[in-house]
Every structure is written in structure tokens, then in C-alpha cells.
N, C-alpha and C. Protein backbone atom coordinates (compact mmCIF):
# COMPACT_ATOMS: atom_id res chain seq x y z
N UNK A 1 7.19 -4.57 -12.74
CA UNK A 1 7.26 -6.01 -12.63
C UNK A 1 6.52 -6.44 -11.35
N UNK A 2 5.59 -7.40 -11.26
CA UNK A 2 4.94 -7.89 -9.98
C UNK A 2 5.78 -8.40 -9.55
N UNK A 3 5.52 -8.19 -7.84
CA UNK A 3 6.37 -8.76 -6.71
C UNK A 3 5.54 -10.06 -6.46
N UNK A 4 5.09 -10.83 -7.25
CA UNK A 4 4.07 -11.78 -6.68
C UNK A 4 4.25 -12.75 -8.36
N UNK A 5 4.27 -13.94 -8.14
CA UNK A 5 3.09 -14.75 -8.95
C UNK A 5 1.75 -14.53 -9.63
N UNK A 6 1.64 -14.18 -11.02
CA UNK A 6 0.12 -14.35 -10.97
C UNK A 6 -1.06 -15.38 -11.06
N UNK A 7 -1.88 -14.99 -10.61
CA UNK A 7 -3.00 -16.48 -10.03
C UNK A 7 -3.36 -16.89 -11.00
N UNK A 8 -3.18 -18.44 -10.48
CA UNK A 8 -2.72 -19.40 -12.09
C UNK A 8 -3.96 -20.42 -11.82
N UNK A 9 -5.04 -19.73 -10.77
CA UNK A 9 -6.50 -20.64 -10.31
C UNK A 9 -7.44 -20.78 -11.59
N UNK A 10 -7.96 -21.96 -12.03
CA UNK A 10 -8.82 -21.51 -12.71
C UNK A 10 -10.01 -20.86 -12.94
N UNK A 11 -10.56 -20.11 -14.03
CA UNK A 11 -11.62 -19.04 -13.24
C UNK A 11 -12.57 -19.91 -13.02
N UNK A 12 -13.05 -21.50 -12.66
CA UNK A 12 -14.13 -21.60 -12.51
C UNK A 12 -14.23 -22.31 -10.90
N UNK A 13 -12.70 -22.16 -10.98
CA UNK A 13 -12.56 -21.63 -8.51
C UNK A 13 -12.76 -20.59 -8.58
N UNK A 14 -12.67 -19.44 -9.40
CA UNK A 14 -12.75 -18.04 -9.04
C UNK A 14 -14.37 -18.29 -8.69
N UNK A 15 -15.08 -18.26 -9.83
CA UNK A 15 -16.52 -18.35 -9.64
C UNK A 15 -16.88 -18.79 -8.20
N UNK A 16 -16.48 -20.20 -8.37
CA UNK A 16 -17.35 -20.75 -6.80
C UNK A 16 -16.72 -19.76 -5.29
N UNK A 17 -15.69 -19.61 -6.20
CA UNK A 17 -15.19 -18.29 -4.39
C UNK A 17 -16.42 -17.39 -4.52
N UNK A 18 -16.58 -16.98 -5.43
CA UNK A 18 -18.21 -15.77 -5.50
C UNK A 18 -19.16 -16.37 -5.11
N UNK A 19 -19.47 -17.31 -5.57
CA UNK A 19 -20.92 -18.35 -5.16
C UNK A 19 -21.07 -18.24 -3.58
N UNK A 20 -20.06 -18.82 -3.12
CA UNK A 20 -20.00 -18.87 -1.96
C UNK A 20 -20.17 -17.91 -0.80
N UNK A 21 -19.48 -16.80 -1.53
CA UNK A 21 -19.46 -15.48 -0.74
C UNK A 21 -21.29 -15.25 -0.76
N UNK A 22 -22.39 -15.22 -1.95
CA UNK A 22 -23.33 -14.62 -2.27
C UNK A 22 -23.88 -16.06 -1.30
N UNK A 23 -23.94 -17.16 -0.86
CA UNK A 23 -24.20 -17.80 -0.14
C UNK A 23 -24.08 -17.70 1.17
N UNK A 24 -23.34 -16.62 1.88
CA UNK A 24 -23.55 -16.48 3.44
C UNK A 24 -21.59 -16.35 3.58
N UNK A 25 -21.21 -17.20 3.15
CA UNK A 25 -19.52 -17.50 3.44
C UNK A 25 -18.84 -16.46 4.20
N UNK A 26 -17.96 -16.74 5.10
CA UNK A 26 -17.12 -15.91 4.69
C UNK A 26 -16.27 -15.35 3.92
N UNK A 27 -15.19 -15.16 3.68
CA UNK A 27 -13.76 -14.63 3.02
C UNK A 27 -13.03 -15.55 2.96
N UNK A 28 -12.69 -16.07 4.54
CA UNK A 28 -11.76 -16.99 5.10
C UNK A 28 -12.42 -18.32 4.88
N UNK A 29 -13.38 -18.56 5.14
CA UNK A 29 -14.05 -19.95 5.02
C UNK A 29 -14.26 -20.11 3.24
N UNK A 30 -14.70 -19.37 2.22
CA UNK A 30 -15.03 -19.41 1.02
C UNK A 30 -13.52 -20.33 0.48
N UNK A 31 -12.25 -19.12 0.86
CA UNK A 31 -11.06 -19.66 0.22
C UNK A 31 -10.50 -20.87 0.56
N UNK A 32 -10.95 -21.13 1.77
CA UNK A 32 -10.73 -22.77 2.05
C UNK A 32 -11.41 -23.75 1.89
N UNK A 33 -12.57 -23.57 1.25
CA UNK A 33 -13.66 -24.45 0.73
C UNK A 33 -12.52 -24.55 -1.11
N UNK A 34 -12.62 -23.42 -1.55
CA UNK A 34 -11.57 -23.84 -3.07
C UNK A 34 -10.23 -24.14 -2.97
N UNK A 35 -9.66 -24.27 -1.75
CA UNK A 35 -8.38 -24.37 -1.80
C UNK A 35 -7.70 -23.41 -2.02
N UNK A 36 -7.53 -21.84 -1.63
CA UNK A 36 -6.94 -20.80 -2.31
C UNK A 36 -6.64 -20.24 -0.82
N UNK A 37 -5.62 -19.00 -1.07
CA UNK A 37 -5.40 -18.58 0.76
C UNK A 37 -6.07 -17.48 0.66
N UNK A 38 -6.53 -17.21 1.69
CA UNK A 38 -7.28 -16.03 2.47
C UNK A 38 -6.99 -15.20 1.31
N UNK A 39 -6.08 -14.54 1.54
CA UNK A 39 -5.03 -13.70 0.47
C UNK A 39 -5.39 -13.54 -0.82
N UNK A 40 -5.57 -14.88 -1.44
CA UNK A 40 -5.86 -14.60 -2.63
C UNK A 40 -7.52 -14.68 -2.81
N UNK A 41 -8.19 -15.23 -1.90
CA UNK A 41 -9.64 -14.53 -2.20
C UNK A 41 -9.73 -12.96 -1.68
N UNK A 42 -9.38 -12.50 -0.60
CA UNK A 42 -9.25 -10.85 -0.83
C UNK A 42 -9.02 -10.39 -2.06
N UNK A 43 -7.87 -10.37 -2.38
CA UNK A 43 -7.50 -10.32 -3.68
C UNK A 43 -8.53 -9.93 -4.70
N UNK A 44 -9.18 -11.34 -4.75
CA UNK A 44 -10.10 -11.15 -6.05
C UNK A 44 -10.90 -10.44 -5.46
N UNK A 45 -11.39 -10.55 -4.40
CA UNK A 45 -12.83 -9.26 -3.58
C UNK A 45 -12.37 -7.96 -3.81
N UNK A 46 -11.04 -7.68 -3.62
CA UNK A 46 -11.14 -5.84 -4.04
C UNK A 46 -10.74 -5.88 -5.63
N UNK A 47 -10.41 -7.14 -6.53
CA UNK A 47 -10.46 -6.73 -8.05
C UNK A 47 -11.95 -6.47 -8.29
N UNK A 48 -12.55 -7.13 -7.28
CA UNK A 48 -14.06 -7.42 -7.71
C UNK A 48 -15.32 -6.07 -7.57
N UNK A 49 -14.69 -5.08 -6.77
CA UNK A 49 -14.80 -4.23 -6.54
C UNK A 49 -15.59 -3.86 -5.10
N UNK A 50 -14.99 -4.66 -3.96
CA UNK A 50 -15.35 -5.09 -2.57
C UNK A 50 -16.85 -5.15 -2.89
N UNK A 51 -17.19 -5.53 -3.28
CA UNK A 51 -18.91 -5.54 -3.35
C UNK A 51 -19.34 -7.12 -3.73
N UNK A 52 -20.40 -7.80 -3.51
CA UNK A 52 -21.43 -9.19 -4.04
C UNK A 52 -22.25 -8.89 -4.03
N UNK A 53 -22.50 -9.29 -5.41
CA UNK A 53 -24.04 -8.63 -5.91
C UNK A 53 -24.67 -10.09 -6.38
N UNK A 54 -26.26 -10.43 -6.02
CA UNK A 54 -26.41 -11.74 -6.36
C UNK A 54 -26.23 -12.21 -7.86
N UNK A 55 -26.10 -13.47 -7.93
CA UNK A 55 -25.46 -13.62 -9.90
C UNK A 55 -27.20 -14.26 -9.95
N UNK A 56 -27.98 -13.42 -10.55
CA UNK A 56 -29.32 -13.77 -11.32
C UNK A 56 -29.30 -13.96 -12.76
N UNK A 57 -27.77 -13.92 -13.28
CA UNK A 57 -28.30 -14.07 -14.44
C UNK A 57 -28.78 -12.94 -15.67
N UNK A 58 -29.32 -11.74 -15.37
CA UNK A 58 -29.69 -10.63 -15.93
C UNK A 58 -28.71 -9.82 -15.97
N UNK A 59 -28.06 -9.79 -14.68
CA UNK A 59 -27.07 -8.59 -14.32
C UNK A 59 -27.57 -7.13 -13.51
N UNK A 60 -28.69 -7.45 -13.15
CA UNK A 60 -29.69 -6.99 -12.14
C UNK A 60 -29.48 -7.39 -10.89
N UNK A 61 -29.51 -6.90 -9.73
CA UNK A 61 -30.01 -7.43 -8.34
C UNK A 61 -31.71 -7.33 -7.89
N UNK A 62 -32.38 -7.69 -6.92
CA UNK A 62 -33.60 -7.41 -6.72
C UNK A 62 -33.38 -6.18 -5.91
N UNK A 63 -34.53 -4.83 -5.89
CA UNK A 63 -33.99 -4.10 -5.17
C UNK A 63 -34.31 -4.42 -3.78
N UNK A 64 -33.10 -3.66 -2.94
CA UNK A 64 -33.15 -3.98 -1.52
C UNK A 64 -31.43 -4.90 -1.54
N UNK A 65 -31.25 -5.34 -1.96
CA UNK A 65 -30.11 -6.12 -1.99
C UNK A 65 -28.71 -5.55 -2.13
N UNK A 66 -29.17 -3.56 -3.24
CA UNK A 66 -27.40 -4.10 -3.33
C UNK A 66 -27.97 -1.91 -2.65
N UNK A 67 -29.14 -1.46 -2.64
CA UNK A 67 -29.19 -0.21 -1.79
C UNK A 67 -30.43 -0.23 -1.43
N UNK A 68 -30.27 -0.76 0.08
CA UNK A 68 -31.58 -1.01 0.82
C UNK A 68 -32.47 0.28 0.87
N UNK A 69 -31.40 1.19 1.81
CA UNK A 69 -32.42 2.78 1.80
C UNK A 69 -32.12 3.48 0.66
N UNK A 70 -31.96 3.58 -0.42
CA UNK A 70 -31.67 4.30 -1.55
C UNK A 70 -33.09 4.16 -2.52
N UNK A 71 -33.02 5.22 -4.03
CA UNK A 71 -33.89 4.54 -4.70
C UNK A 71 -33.76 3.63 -5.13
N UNK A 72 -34.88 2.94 -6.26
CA UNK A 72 -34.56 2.05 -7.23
C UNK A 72 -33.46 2.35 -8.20
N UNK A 73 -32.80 1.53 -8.49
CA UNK A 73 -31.66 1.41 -9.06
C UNK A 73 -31.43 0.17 -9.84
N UNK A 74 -32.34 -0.86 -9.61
CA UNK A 74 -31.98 -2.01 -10.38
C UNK A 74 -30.62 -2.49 -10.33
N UNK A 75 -29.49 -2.11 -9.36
CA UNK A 75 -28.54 -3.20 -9.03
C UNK A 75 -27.46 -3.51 -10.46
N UNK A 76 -27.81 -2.66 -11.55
CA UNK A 76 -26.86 -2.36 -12.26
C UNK A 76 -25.55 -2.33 -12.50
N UNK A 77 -24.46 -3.65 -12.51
CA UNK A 77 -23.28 -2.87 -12.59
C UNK A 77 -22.53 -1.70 -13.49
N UNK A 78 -21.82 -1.09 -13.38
CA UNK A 78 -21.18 -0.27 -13.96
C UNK A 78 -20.23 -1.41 -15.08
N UNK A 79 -19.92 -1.21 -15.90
CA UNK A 79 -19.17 -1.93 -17.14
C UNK A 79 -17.83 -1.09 -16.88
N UNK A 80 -16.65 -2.23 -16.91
CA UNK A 80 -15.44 -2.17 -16.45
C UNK A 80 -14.81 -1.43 -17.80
């Protein structure tokens, strides 16, 4: 049984908490731009898998963005 409430935000504050983050934001500043606490944007950052990857749309990053010194990789997520 959760010791908590579950987050009853709609996902399209979830989104702009991401936007924001891929915009420079912080953590702390993102969740107070949507109204949400610190807390619960962490939250979604480690469901998210502590990582921001830019949203292009493809589901690609450009490389350099998500493994600067690594090879090419195309920024690929892994499917949950």
C-alpha cells in the first residue's frame, strides 16, 4: 500500500516540468513554475530515469547531447 497520495497532476504539467528542465531550469525552479513541490518533480526525474534528453520529436537526440565523449549512438531511448 503507498505511504503517499498518488499524483493526481495532469500529465500535461508533467510535460511542461520536462520542457522546462530541457530549457536550462532547474528542479526547484521548474516545479514552481507548474505549481508542484520540489518533491514531486524529483519524483518524476528519477521515474524518468534521472536523465533529459531533448524532445525532437523523432525520439533521437543530436549527437553530443545525451554522450558527448562516447560513440554515435543516436540518443536512442531504451523502451520501458
Amino acid at each position: 500500500m503507498p505511504k503517499y497520495a498518488p499524483n493526481k497532476m495532469p500529465s500535461a504539467v508533467k510535460k511542461r516540468y520536462f520542457e522546462l528542465l530541457r530549457e536550462g531550469y532547474k528542479g526547484a525552479a521548474a516545479a514552481r513554475v507548474v505549481g508542484v513541490s520540489t518533491s514531486c518533480g524529483s519524483n518524476w526525474f528519477i521515474e524518468a530515469g534521472s536523465m533529459i534528453l531533448p524532445d525532437t520529436g523523432t525520439g533521437q537526440a543530436a549527437h553530443g547531447q545525451c554522450c558527448p565523449d562516447a560513440e554515435p549512438c543516436g540518443g536512442i531511448r531504451a523502451a520501458r
